[in-house]
Protein backbone atom coordinates (compact mmCIF):
# COMPACT_ATOMS: atom_id res chain seq x y z
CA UNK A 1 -7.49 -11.10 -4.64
CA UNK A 2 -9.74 -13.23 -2.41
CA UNK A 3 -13.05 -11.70 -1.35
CA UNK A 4 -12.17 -12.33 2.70
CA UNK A 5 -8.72 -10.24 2.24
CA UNK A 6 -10.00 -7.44 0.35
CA UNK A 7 -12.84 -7.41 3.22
CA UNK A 8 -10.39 -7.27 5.79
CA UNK A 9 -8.23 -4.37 4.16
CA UNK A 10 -11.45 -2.21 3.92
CA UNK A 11 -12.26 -3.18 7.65
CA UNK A 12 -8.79 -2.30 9.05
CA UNK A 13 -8.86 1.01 7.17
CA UNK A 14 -12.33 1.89 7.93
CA UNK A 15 -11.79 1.12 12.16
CA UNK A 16 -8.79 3.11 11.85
CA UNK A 17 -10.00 6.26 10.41
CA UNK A 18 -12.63 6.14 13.32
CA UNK A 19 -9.50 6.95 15.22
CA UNK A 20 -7.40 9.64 13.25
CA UNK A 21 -10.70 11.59 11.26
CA UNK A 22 -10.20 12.54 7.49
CA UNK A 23 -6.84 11.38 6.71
CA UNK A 24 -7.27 8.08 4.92
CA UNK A 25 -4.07 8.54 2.30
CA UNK A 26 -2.13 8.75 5.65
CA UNK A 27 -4.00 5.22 6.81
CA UNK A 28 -3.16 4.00 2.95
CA UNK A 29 0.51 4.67 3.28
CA UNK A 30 1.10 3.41 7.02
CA UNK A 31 -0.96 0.06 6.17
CA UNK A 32 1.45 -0.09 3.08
CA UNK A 33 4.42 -0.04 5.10
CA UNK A 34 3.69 -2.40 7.57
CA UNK A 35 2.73 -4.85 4.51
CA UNK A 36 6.16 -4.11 3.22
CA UNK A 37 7.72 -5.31 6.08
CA UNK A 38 9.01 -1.84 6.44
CA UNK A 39 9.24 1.03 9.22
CA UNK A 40 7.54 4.61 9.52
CA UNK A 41 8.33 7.87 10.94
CA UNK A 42 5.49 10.09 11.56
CA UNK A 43 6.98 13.83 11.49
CA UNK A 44 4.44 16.35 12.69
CA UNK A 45 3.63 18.90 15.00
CA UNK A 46 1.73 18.07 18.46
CA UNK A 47 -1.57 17.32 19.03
CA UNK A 48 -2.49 15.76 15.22
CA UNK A 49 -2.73 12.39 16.38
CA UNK A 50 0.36 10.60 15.63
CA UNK A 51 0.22 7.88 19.35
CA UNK A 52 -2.81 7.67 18.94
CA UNK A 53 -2.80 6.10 15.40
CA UNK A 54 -0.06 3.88 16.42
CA UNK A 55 -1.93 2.61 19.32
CA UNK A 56 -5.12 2.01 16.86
CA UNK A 57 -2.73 0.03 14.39
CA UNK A 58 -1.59 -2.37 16.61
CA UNK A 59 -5.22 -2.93 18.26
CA UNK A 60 -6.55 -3.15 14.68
CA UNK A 61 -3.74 -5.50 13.73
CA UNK A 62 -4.60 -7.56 17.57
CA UNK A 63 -0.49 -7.20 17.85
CA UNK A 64 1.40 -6.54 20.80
CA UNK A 65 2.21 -3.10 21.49
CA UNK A 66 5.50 -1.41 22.96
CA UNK A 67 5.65 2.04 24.05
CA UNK A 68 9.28 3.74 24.29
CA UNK A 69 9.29 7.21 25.47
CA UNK A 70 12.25 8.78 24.24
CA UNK A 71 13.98 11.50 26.72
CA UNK A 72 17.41 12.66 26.96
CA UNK A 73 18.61 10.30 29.99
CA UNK A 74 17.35 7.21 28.04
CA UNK A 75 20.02 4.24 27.92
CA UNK A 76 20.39 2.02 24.84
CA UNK A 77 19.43 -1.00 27.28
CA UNK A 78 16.48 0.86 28.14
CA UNK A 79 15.35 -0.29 24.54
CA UNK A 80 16.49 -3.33 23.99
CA UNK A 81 16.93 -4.78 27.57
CA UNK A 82 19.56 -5.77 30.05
CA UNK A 83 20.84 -8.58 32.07
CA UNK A 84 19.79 -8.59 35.73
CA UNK A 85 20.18 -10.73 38.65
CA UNK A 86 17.98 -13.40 39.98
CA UNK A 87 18.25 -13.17 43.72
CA UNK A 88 16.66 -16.97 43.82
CA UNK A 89 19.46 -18.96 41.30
CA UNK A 90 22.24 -16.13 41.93
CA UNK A 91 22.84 -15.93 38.20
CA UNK A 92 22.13 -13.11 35.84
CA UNK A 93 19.59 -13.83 32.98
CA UNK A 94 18.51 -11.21 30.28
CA UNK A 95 15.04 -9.42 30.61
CA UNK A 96 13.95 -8.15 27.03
CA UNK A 97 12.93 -4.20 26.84
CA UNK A 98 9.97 -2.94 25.08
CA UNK A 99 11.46 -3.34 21.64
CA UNK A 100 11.01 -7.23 21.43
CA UNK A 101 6.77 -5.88 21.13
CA UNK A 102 5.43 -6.37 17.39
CA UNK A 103 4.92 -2.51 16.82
CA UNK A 104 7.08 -0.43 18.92
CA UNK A 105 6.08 3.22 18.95
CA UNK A 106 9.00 5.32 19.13
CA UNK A 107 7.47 8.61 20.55
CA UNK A 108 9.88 11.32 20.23
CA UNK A 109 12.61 9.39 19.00
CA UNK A 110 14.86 12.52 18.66
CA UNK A 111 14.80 13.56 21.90
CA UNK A 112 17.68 10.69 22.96
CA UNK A 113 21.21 10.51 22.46
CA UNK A 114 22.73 9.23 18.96
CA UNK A 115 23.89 6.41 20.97
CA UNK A 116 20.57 5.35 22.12
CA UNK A 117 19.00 6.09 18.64
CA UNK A 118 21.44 3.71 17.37
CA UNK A 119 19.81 0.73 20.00
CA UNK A 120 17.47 0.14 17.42
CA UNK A 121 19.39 -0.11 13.97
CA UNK A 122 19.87 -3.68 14.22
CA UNK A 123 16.55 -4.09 15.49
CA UNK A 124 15.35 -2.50 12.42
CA UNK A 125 17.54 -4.11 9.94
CA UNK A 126 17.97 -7.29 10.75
CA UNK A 127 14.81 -7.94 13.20
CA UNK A 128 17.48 -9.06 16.20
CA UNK A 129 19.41 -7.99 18.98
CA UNK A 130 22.54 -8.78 20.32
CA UNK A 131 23.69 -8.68 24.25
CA UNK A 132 26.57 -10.22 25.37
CA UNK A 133 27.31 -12.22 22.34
CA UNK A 134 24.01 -13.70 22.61
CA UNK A 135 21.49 -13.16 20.04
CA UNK A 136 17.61 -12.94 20.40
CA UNK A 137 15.38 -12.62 17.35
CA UNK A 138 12.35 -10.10 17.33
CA UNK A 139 8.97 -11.51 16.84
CA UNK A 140 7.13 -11.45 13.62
CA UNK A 141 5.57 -8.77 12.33
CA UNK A 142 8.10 -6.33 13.77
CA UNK A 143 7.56 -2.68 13.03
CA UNK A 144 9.04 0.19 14.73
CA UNK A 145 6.50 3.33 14.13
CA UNK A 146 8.54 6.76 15.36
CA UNK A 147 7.18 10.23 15.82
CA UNK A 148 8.98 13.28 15.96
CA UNK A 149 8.71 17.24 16.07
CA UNK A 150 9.93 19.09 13.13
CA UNK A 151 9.56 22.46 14.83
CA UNK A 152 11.48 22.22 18.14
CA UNK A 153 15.19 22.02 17.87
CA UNK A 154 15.98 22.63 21.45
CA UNK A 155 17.03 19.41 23.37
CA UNK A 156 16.38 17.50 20.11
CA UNK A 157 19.20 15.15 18.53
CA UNK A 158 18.90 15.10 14.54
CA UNK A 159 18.52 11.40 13.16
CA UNK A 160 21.44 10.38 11.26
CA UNK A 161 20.96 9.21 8.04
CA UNK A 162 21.89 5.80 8.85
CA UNK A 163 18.69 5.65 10.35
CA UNK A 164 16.78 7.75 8.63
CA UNK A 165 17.54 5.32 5.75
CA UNK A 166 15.98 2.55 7.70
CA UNK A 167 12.40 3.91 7.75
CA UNK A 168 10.71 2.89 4.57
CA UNK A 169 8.42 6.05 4.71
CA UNK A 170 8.15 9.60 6.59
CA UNK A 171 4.48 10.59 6.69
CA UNK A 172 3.34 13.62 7.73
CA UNK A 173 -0.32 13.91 8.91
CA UNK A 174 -1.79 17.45 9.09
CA UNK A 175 -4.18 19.25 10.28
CA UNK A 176 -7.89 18.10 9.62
CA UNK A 177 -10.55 20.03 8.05
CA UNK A 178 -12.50 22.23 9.99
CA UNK A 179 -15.64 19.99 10.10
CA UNK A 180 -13.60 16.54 11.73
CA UNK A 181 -11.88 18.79 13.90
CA UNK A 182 -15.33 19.56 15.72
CA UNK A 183 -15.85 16.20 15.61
CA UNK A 184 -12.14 15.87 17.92
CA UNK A 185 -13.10 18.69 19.78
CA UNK A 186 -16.39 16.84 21.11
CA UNK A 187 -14.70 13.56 21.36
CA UNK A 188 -16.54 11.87 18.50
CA UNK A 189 -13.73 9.70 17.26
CA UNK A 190 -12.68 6.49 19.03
CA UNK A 191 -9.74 5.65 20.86
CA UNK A 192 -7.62 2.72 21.13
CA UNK A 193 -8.82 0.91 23.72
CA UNK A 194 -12.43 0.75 22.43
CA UNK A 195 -11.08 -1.15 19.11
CA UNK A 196 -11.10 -4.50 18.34
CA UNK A 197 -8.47 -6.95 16.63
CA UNK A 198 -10.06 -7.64 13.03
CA UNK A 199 -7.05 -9.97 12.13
CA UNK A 200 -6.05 -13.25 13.07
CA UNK A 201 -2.68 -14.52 12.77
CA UNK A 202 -3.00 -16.66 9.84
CA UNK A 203 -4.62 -13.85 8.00
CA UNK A 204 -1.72 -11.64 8.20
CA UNK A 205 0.69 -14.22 7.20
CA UNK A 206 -1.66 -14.34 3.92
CA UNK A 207 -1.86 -10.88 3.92
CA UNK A 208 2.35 -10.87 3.70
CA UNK A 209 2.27 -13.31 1.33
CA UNK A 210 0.09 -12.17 -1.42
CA UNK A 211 1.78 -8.87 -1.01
CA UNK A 212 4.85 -10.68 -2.16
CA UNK A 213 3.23 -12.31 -4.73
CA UNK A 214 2.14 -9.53 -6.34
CA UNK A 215 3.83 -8.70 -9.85
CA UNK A 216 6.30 -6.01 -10.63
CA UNK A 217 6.87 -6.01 -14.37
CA UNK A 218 10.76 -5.18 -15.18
CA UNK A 219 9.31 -1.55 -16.08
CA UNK A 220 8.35 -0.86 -13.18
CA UNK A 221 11.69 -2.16 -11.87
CA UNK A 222 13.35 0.59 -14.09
CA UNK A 223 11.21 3.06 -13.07
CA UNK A 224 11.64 3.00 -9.51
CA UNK A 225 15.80 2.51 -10.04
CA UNK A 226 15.45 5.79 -12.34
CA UNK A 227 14.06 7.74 -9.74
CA UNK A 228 16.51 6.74 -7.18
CA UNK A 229 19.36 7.77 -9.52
CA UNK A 230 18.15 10.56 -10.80
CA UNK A 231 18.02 11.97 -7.13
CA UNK A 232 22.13 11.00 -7.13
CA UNK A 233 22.40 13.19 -10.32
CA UNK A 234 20.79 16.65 -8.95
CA UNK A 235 22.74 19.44 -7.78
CA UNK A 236 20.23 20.18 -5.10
CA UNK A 237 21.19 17.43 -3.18
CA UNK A 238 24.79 15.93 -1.65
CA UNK A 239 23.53 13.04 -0.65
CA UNK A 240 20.76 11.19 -2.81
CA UNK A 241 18.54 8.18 -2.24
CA UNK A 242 20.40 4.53 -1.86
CA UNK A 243 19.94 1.30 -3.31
CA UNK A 244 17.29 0.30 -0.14
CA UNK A 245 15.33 3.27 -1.50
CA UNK A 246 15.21 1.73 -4.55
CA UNK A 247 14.12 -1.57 -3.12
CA UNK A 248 11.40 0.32 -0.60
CA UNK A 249 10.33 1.52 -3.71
CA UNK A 250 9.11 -1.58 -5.26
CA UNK A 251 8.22 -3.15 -1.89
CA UNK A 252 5.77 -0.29 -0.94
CA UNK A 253 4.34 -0.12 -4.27
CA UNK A 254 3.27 -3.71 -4.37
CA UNK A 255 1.93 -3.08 -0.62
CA UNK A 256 0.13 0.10 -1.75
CA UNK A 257 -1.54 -1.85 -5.38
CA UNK A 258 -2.55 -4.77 -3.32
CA UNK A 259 -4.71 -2.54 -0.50
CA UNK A 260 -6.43 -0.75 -3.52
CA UNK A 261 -7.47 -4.10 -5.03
CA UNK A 262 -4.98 -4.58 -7.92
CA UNK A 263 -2.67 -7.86 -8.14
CA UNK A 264 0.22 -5.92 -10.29
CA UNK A 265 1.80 -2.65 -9.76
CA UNK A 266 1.54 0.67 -12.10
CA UNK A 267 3.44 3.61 -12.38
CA UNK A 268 1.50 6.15 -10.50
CA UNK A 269 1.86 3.66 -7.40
CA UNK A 270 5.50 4.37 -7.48
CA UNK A 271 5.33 8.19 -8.01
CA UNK A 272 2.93 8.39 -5.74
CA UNK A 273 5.20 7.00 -2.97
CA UNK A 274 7.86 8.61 -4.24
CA UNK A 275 8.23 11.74 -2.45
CA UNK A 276 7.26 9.83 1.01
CA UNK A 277 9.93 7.16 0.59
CA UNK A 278 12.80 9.59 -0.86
CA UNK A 279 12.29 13.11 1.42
CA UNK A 280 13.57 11.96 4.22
CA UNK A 281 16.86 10.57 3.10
CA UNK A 282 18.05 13.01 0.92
CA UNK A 283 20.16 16.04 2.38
CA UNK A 284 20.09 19.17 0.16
CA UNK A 285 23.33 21.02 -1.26
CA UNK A 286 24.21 24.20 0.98
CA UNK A 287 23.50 26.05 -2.43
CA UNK A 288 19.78 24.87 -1.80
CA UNK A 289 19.36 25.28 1.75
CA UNK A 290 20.59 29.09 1.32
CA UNK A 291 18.03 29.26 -1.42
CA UNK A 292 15.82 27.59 1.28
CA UNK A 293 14.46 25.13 -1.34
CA UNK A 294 11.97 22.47 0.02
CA UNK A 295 13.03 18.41 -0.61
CA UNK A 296 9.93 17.47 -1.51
CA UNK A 297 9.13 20.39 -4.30
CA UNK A 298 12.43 19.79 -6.02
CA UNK A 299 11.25 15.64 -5.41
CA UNK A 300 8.26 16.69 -7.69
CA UNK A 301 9.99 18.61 -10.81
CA UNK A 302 12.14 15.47 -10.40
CA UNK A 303 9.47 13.17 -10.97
CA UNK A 304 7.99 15.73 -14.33
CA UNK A 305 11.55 14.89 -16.04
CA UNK A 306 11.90 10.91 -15.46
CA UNK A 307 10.11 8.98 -18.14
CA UNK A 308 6.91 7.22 -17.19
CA UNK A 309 6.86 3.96 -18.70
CA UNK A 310 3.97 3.28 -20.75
CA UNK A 311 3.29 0.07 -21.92
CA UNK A 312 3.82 -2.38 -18.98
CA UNK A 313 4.50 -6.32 -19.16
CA UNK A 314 2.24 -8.02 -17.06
CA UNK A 315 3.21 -11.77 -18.16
């Protein structure tokens, strides 16, 4: 890895944990996703910081930023945009809505209708979105970073797992030791608008591409698939992790090797991510919820019975 990249990686993580104090696994993995092209929900309680580290990763990234509040009485074209009229040429043209930004924070996303939820699956999938048979293509990088509450219910509309099974990862951020949280309290971390943009545009095409680049020996290849299967196989859960787990899998792990300096992927990249990329797509058997079993304990005794490959191909 070139000397200027690995400087910029260290940069980019060290402005943003200026911004959200003592969580710099959480930086790790939402740095990793955006390198795999992927999305990330943030699910935490209030207050921990979840806008504001959006805000701080687009500022750091010097990408343009779209805010969608999520409330009940949002409207799909609210999202994505609508056609209006020009009163000057008398003819209707089609004004783009804050998703066509390059990291569009989804704040609350759970608050809205399934219908409106749904506005942004084929932004998500296929970086596009379609309005009276037209098509308009989202700019590049696109990533849509969501936040919701885990602890209120009321008002709240339950992703379905269609979606769910478009976000790559779903961190959760915590509270911060006692000694950061003075810090908070007396305002010693920054804030988004006193950051600066530490990429250019050509660097984060680079960035993209030696993330692809990176190698993924067939072992490794295995050893993601066996995870994903293996969560098909356990009676704790009715629904287990698809084939796009599988492939976030390996596309996360390369993203995650390359920002701690490495130019292949191991094992312990993969269960590391594991837990992050699979809890939040897998729905547990009613056997397990009435045993009121946790996803991402029965995730780790998973992980303790699938065989870690050992000797790893790098050729």
């Amino acid at each position: 890895m070139e000397m200027k990249n690995r400087d910029r990686i260290n940069q980019l993580l060290e402005q943003l944990g200026q911004v959200l104090l003592d969580k710099p696994m959480v930086l790790e993995y939402l740095l990793a996703g955006f390198l795999a092209g992927g999305h990330v929900l943030i699910e935490d309680v209030p207050g921990v910081g979840k806008t504001s580290v959006a805000k701080a990763f687009a500022a750091s990234l010097g990408l343009k930023f779209g805010r969608i509040q999520f409330t009940p009485d949002l409207l799909p074209g609210d999202i994505t945009g609508t056609t209006i009229l020009d009163p000057a040429t008398s003819r209707f043209f089609f004004r783009k809505g804050p998703v066509f930004n390059q990291i569009v924070l989804a704040d609350e996303i759970n608050r809205s209708s399934p219908k409106t939820q749904s506005s942004l699956l084929q932004a998500m999938e296929e970086r596009e979105v379609s309005f009276d048979d037209q098509t308009y293509l989202l700019p590049i990088p696109f990533m849509v970073i969501a936040t919701q509450n885990p602890v209120e219910y009321q008002g709240t509309f339950p992703l379905p797992e269609a979606q769910l099974d478009r976000f790559l990862m779903c961190l959760k951020i915590g509270y911060p030791g006692y000694l950061k949280e003075l810090d908070i309290a007396a305002a010693r971390q920054r804030t988004a608008a006193q950051l600066q943009a530490l990429v250019t545009e050509d660097e984060l095409l680079e960035l993209f591409q030696n993330v692809a680049a990176l190698v993924v020996a067939p072992e490794i290849l295995q050893y993601a698939v066996n995870i994903t299967t293996a969560t098909r196989a356990n009676p704790d859960f009715v629904l287990g992790a698809s084939p796009r787990a599988s492939m976030d899998l390996v596309k996360a792990g390369r993203a995650l090797a390359y920002i701690r300096q490495r130019d292949y992927v191991i094992p312990d990249d993969i269960k590391e991510l594991a837990p992050w990329i699979l809890g939040h797509r897998l729905i547990l058997s009613a056997e397990a919820r009435m045993e009121k079993k946790d996803v991402y304990r029965i995730i780790t005794q998973l992980l303790k019975q699938v065989h870690v490959p050992k000797n790893i191909s790098l050729a």
